[in-house]
Protein backbone atom coordinates (compact mmCIF):
# COMPACT_ATOMS: atom_id res chain seq x y z
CA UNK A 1 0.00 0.00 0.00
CA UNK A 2 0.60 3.69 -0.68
CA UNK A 3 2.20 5.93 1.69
CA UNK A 4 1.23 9.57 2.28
CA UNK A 5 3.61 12.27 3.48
CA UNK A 6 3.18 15.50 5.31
CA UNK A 7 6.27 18.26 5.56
CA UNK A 8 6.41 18.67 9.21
CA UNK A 9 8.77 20.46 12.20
CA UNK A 10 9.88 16.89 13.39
CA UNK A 11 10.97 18.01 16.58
CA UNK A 12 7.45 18.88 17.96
CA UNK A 13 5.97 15.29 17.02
CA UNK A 14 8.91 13.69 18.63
CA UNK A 15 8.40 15.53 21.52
CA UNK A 16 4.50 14.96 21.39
CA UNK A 17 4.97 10.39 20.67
CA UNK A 18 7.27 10.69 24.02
CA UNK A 19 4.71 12.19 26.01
CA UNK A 20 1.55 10.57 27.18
CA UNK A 21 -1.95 11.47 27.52
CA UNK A 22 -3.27 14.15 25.30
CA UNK A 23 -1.71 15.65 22.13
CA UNK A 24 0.17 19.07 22.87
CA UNK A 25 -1.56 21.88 20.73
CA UNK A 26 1.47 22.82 19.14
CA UNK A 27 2.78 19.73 16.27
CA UNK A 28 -1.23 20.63 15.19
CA UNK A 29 0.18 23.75 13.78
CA UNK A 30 1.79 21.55 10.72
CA UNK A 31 -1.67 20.69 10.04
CA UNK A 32 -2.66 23.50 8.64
CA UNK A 33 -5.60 23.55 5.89
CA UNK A 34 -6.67 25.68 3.56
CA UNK A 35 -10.66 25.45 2.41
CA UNK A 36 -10.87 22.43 4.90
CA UNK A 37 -8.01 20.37 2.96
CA UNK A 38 -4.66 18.77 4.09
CA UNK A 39 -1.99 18.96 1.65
CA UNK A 40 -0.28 15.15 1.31
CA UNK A 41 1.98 13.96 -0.95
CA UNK A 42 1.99 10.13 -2.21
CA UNK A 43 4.84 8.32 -1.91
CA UNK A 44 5.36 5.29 -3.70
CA UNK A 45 5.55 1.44 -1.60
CA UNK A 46 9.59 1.48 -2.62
CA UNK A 47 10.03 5.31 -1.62
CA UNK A 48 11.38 5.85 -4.78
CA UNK A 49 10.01 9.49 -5.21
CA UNK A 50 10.99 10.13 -1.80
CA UNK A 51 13.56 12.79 -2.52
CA UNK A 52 11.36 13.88 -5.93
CA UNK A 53 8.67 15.13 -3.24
CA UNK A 54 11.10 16.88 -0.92
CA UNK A 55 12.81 18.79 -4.18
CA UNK A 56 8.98 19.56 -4.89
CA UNK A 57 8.36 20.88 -1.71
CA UNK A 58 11.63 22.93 -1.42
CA UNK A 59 10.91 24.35 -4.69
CA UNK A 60 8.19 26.63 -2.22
CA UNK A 61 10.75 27.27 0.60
CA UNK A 62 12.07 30.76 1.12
CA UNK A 63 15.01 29.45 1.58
CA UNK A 64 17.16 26.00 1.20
CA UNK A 65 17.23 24.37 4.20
CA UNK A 66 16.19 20.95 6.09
CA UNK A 67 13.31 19.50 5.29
CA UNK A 68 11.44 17.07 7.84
CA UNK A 69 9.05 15.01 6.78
CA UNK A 70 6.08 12.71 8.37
CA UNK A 71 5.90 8.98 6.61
CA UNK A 72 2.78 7.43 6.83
CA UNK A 73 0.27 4.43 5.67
CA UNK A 74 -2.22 5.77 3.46
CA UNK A 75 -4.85 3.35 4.57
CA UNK A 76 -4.56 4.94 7.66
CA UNK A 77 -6.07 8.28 6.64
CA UNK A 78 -8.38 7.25 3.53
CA UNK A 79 -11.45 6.84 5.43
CA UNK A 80 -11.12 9.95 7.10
CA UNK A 81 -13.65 12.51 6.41
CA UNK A 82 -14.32 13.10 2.67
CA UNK A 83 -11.45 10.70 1.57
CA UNK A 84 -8.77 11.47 -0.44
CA UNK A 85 -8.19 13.05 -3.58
CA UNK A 86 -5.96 14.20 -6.25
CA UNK A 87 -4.76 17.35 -6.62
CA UNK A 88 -1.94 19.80 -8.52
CA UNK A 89 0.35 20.33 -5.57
CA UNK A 90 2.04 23.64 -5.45
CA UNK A 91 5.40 23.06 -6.79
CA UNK A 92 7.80 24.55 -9.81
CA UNK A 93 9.02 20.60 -10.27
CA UNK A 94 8.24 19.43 -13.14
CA UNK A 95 6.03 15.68 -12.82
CA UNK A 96 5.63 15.91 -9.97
CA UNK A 97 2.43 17.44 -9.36
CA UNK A 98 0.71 13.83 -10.13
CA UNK A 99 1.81 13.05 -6.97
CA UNK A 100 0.07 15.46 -4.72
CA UNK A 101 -2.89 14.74 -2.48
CA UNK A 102 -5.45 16.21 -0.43
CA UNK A 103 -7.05 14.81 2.21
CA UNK A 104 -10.84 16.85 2.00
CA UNK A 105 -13.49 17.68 3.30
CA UNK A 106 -12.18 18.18 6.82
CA UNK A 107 -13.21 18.76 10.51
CA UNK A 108 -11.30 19.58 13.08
CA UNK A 109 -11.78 16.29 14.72
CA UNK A 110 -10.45 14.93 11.59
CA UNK A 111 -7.09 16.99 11.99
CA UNK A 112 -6.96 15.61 15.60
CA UNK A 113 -7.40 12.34 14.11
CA UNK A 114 -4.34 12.77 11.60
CA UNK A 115 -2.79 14.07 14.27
CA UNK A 116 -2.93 10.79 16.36
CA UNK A 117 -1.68 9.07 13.44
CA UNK A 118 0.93 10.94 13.07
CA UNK A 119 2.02 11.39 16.69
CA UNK A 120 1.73 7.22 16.70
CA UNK A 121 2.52 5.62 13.57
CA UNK A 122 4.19 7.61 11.19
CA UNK A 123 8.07 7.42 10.20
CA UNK A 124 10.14 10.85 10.52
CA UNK A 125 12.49 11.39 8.34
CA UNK A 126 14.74 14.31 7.71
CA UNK A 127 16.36 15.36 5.15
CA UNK A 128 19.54 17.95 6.01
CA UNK A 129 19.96 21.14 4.19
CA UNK A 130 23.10 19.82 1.83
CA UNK A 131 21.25 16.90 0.87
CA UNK A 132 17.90 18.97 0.02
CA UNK A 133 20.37 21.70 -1.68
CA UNK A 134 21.94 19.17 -4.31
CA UNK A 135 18.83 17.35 -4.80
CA UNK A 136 17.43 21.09 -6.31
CA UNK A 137 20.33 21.87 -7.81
CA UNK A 138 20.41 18.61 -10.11
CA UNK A 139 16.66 19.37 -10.95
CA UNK A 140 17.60 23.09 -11.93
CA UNK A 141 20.99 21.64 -14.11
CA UNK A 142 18.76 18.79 -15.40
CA UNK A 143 15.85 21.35 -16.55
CA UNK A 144 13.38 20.00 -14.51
CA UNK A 145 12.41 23.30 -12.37
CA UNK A 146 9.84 25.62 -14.35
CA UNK A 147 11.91 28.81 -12.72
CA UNK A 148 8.91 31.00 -12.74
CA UNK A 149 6.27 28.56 -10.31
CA UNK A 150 9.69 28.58 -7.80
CA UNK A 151 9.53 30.82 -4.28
CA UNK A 152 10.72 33.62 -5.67
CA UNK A 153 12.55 34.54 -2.87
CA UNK A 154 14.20 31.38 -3.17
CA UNK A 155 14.45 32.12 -6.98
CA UNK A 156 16.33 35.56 -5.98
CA UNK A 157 18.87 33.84 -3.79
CA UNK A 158 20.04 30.99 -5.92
CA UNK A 159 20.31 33.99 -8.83
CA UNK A 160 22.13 35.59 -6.27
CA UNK A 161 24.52 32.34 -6.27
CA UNK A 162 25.22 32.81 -9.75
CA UNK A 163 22.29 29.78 -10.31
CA UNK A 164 19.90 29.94 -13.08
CA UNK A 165 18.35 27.25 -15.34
CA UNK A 166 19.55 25.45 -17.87
C-alpha cells in the first residue's frame, strides 16, 4: 500500500509520541488547511520518489534548508472525512504534481485524528539542508524546475549564487 507524506517540524511530534496522555496543541500547527483540505503527498511502496517530493516541496521554501518530513500508511487516513483526492500540488518541479494529495473535506476532529496518526505511527524522516540543496540543484541543471512557479525569494537567492536554469 501507498504511503502519504506530510512536511512537518519533526521536533514537535517527537516531543509529542514521548509524552503521554493528550496531544500538545502545538505539532497541530503543521496541520494546517486551507478550504478544509490537508496537503499530502503520495509516496510510492519502494520510496522511490521520496527525494522527488522533498525537491517539490523545497521548490516553495524561502530558503534551502532541512526538510522534515512525516511517513505514513495511506490506509490509515483514507477513510477519514471526505477521503482522499488528487490534486496539482504547489510546486515549480516538473512531474511531480501527479503526486500530490489532499485529504478533503475536513473537521477539526479529523485533523486531531491525523494528528494521532501521526504522533503514533508515522516514520520521521529528515532530510539535512546539503542533501535537500543538491537534490534542487540537479533538478535546476537537469531542466526539470519551471523557474517561474519557484519561491521567488528562493528564486532571488540561488540567482544571487550565480544559479539559473539550464
Amino acid at each position: 500500500m501507498p504511503f502519504l507524506l506530510r512536511k512537518v517540524r519533526r521536533g514537535r511530534w517527537v516531543l509529542a509520541a514521548e509524552g503521554t496522555g493528550e496531544l500538545p496543541a502545538e505539532p497541530l500547527t503543521d496541520l494546517n488547511a486551507a478550504s478544509n483540505r490537508l496537503s499530502l503527498w503520495l509516496v510510492a511502496d519502494d520510496g522511490s520518489n521520496l527525494l522527488e517530493i522533498i525537491t517539490a516541496l523545497a521548490t516553495q521554501a524561502d530558503e534551502i534548508s532541512n526538510v522534515d518530513v512525516a511517513v505514513f500508511d495511506e490506509g490509515l487516513v483514507s477513510s477519514f472525512a471526505g477521503g482522499i483526492e488528487g490534486s496539482s500540488g504547489a510546486t515549480a518541479l516538473v512531474g511531480t504534481a501527479d503526486f500530490h494529495r489532499d485529504l478533503v473535506e475536513l473537521k477539526a476532529a479529523t485533523l486531531l485524528d491525523v494528528a494521532e496518526v501521526l504522533r503514533y505511527q508515522a516514520e520521521f524522516k529528515h532530510f539535512p539542508r546539503p542533501t535537500v540543496r543538491a537534490a534542487l540543484l540537479d533538478a535546476v541543471a537537469a531542466g526539470r524546475i519551471e523557474w517561474s512557479a519557484m519561491n521567488q525569494r528562493l528564486r532571488r537567492r540561488l540567482q544571487d549564487e550565480g544559479i539559473a536554469p539550464a
